[in-house]
N, C-alpha and C. Protein backbone atom coordinates (compact mmCIF):
# COMPACT_ATOMS: atom_id res chain seq x y z
N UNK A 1 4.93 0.27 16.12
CA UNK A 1 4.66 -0.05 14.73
C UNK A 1 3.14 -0.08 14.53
N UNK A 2 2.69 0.85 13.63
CA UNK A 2 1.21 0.42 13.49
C UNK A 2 1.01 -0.22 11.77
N UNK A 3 0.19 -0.57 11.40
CA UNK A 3 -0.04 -1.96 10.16
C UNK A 3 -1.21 -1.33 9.34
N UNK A 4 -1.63 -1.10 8.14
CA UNK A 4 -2.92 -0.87 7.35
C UNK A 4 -2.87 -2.46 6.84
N UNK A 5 -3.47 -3.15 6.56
CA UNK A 5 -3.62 -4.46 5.59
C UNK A 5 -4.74 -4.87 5.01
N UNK A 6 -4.88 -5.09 4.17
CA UNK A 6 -6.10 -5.73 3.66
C UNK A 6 -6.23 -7.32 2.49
N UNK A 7 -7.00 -7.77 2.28
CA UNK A 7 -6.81 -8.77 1.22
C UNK A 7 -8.18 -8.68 0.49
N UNK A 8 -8.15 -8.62 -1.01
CA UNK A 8 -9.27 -8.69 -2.12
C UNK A 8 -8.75 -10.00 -2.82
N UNK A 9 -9.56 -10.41 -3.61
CA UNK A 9 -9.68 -11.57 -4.76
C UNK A 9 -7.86 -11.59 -5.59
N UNK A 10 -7.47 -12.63 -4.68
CA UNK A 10 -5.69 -12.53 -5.70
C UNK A 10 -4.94 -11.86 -4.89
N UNK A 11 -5.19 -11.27 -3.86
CA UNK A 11 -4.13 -10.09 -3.96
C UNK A 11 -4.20 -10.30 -2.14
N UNK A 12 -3.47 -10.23 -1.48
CA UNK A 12 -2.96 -9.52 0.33
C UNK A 12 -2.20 -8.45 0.35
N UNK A 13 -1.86 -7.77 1.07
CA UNK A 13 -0.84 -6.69 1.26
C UNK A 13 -1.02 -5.73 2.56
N UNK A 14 0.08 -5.34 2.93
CA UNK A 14 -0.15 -4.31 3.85
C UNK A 14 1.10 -2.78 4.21
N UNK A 15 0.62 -2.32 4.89
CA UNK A 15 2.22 -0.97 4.82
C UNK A 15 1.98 -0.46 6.29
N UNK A 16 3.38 -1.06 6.51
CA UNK A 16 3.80 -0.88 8.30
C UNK A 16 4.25 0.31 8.41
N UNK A 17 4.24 1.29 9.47
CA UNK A 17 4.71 2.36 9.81
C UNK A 17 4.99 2.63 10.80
N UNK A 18 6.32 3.54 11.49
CA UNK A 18 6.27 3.90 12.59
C UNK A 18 5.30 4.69 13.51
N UNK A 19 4.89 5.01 14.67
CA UNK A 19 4.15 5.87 15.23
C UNK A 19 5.18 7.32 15.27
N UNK A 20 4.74 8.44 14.61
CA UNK A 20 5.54 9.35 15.05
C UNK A 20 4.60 10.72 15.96
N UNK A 21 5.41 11.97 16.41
CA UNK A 21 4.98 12.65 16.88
C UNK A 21 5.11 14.12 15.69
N UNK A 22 5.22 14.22 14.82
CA UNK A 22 5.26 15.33 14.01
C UNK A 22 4.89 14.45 12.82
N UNK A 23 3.43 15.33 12.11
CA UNK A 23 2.95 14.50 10.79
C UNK A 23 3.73 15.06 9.23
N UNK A 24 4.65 16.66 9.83
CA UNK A 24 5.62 16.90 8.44
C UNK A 24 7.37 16.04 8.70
N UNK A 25 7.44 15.09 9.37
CA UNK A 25 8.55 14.33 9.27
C UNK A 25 8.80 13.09 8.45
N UNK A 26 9.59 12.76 8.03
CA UNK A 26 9.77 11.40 6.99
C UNK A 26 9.40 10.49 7.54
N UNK A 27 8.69 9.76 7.13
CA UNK A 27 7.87 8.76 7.52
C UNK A 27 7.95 7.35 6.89
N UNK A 28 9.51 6.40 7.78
CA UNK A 28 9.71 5.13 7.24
C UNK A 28 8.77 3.98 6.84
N UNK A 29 7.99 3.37 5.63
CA UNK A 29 6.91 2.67 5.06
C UNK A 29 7.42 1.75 4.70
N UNK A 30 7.12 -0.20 5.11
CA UNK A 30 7.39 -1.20 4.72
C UNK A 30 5.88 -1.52 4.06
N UNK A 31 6.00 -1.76 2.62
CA UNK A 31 5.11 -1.88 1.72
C UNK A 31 5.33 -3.60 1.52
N UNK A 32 4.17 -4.33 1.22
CA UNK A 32 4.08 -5.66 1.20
C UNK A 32 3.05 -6.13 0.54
N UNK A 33 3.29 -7.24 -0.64
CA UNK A 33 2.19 -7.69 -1.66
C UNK A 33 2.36 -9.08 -1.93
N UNK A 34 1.09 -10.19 -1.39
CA UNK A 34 1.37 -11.49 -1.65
C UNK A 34 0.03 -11.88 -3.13
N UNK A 35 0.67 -12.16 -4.00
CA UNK A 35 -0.25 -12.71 -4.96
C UNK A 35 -0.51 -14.36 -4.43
N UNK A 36 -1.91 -14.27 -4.53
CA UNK A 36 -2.81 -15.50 -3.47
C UNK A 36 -3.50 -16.10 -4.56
N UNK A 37 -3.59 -16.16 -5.59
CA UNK A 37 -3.99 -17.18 -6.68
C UNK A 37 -3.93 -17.18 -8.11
N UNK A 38 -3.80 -18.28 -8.29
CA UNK A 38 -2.77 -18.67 -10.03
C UNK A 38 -3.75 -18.31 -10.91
N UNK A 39 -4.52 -17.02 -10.89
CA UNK A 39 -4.91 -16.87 -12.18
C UNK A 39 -4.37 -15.58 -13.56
N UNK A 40 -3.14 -15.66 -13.52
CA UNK A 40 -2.50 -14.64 -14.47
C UNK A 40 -2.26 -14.02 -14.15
N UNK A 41 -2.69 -12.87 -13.32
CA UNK A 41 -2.64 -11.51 -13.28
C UNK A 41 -1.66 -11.46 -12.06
N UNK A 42 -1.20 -9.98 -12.34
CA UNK A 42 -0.40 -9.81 -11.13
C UNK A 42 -0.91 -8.91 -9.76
N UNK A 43 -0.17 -8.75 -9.19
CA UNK A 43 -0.73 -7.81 -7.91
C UNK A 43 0.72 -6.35 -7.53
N UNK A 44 -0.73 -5.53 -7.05
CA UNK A 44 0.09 -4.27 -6.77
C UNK A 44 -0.41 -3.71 -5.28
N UNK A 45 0.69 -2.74 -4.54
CA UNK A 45 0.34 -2.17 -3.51
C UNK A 45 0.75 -0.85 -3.13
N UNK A 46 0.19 -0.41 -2.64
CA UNK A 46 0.82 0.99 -2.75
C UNK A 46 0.28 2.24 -1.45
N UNK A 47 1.28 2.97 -0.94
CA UNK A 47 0.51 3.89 0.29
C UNK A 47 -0.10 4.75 -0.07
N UNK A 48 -0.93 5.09 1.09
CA UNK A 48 -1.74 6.05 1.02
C UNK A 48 -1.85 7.26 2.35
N UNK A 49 -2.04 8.35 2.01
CA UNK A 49 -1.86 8.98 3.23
C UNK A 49 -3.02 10.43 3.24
N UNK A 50 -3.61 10.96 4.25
CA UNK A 50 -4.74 11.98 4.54
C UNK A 50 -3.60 13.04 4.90
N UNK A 51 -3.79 14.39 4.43
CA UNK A 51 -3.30 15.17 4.73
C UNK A 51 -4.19 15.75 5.69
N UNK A 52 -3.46 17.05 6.52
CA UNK A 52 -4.11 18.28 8.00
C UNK A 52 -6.02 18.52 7.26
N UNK A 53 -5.87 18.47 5.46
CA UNK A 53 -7.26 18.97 5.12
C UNK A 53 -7.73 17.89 4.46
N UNK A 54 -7.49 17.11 4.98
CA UNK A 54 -8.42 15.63 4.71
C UNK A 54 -8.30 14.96 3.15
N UNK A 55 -7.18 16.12 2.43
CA UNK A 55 -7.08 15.14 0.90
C UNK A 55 -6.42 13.77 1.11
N UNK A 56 -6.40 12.71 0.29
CA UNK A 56 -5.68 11.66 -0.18
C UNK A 56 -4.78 12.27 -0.98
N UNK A 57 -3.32 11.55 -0.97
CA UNK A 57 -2.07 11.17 -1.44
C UNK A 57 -1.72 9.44 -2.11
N UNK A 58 -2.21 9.21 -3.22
CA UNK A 58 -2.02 7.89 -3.48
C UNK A 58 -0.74 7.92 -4.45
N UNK A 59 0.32 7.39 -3.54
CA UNK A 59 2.01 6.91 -4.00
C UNK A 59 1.64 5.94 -5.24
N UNK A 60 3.26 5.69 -5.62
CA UNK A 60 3.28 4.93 -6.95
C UNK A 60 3.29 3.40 -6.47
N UNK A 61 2.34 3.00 -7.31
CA UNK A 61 2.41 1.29 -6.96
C UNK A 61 3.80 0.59 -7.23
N UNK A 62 3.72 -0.60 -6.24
CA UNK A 62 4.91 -1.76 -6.30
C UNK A 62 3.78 -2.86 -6.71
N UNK A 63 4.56 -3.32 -8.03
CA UNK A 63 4.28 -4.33 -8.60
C UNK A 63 4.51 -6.17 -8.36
N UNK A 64 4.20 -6.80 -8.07
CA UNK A 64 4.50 -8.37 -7.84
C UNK A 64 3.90 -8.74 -9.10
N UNK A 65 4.86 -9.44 -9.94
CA UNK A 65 4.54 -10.19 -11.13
C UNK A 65 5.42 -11.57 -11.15
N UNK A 66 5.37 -12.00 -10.05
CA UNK A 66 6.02 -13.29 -9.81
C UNK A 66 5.22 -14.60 -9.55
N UNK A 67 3.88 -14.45 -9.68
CA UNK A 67 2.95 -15.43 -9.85
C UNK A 67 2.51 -15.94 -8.40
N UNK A 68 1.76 -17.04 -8.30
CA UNK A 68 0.96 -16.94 -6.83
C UNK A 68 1.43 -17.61 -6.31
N UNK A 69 1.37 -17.31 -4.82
CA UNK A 69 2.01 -17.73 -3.44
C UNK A 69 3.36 -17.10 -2.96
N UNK A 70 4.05 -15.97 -4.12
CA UNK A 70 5.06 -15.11 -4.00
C UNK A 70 4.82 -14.04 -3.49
N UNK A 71 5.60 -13.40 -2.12
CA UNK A 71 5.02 -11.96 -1.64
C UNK A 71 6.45 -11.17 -2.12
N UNK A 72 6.41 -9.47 -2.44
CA UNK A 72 7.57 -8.98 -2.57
C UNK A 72 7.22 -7.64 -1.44
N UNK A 73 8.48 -7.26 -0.70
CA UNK A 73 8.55 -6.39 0.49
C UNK A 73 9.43 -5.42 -0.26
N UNK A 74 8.89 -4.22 0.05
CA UNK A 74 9.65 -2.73 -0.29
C UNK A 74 9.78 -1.88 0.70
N UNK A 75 10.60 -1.25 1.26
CA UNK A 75 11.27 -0.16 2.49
C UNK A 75 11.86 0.91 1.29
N UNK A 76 10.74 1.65 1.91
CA UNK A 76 10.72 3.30 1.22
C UNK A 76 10.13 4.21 2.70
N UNK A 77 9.75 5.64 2.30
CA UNK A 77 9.50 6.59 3.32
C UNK A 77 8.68 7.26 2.19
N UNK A 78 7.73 8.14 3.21
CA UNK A 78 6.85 8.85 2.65
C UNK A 78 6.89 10.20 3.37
N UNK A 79 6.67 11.72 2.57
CA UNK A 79 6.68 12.93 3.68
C UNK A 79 6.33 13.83 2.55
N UNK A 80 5.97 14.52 3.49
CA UNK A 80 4.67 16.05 2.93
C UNK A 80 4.33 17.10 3.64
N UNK A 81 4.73 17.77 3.33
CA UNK A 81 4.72 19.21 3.07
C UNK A 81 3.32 19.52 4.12
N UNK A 82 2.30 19.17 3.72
CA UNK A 82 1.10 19.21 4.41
C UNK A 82 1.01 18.20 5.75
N UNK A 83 1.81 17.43 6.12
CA UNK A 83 1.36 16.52 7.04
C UNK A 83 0.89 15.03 6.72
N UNK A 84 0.94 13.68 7.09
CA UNK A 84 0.43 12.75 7.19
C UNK A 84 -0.07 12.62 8.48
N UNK A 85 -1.28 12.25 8.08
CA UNK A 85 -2.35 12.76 9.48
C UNK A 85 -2.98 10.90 9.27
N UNK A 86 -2.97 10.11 8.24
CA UNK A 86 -3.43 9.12 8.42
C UNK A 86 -2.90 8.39 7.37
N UNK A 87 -2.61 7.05 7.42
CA UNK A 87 -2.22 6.20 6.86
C UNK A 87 -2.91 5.13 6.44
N UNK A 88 -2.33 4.99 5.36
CA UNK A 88 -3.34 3.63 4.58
C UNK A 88 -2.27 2.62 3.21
N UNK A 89 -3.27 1.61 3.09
CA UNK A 89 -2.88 0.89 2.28
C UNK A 89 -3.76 0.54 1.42
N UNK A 90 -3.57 0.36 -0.08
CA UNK A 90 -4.12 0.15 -1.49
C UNK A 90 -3.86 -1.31 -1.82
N UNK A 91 -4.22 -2.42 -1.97
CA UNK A 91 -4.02 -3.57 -2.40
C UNK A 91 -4.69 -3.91 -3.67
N UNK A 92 -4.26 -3.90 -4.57
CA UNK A 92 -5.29 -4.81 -6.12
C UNK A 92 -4.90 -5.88 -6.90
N UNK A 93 -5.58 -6.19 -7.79
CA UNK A 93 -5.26 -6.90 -8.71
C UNK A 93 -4.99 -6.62 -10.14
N UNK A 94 -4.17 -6.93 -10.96
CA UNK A 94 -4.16 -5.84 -12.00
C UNK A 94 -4.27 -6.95 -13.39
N UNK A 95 -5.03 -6.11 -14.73
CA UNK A 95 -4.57 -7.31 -16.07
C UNK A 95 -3.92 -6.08 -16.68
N UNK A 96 -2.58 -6.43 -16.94
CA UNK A 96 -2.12 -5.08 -17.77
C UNK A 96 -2.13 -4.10 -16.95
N UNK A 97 -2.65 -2.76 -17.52
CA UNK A 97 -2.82 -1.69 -16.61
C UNK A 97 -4.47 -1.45 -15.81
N UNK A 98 -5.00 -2.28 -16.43
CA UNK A 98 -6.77 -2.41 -15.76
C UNK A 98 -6.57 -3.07 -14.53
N UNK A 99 -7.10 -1.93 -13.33
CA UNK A 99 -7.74 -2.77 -12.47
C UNK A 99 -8.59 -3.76 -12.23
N UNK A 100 -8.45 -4.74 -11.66
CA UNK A 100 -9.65 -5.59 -11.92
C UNK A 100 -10.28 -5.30 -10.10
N UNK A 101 -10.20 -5.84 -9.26
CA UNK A 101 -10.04 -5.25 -8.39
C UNK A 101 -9.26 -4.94 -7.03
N UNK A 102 -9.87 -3.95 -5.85
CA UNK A 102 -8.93 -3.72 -4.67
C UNK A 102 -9.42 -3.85 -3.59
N UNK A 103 -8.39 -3.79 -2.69
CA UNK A 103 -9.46 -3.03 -1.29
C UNK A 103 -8.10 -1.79 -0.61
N UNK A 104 -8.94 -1.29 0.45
CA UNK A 104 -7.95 -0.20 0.91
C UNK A 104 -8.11 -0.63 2.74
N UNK A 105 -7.12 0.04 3.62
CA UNK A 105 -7.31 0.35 5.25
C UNK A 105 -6.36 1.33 5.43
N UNK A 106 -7.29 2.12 6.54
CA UNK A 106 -6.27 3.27 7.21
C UNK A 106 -6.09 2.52 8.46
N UNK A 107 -4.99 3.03 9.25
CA UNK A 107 -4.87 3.44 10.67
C UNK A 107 -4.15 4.53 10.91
């Protein structure tokens, strides 16, 4: 199992993955978002992945709007055509649809 995680202002999260040996195979992703303080806003997380030519792939965010000290866990898969050559995770804070802010990690 390898882990991306990070934590910004409000927001923790991280997205677990298996180690595989082929980067065009489906690629099982436990996505995870703890909103860490009561100030309104909610929190989002979402994967990220480097393709064989070094672009980013940024997936659709999972939302937590359950207020602070609540984490919500999502089991999805990710796969491409081009390869996942590196993995990452997106953590923010959101008002509405404005970012306020994030942070990111690969492994």
């Amino acid at each position: 199992m390898a882990t991306a995680s990070c934590s910004t202002a409000g927001a923790s999260g991280s997205a677990k993955t298996v180690k595989y040996s082929n980067p065009r195979d489906e690629l099982p992703v436990t996505l995870s978002v703890k909103d860490t303080s009561a100030d309104g806003h909610h929190v989002r997380v979402r994967f990220l992945n480097k393709s064989d030519g070094g672009s980013i792939r940024k997936w659709k965010w999972r939302s937590n709007k359950d207020g602070n000290g609540t984490t919500k866990v999502w089991e999805t898969s990710a796969q491409s055509s081009y390869g996942i050559y590196e993995k990452g995770v997106e953590v923010a804070r959101f008002e509405g649809d404005r970012l306020l802010n994030s942070c990111t990690d690969w492994i």
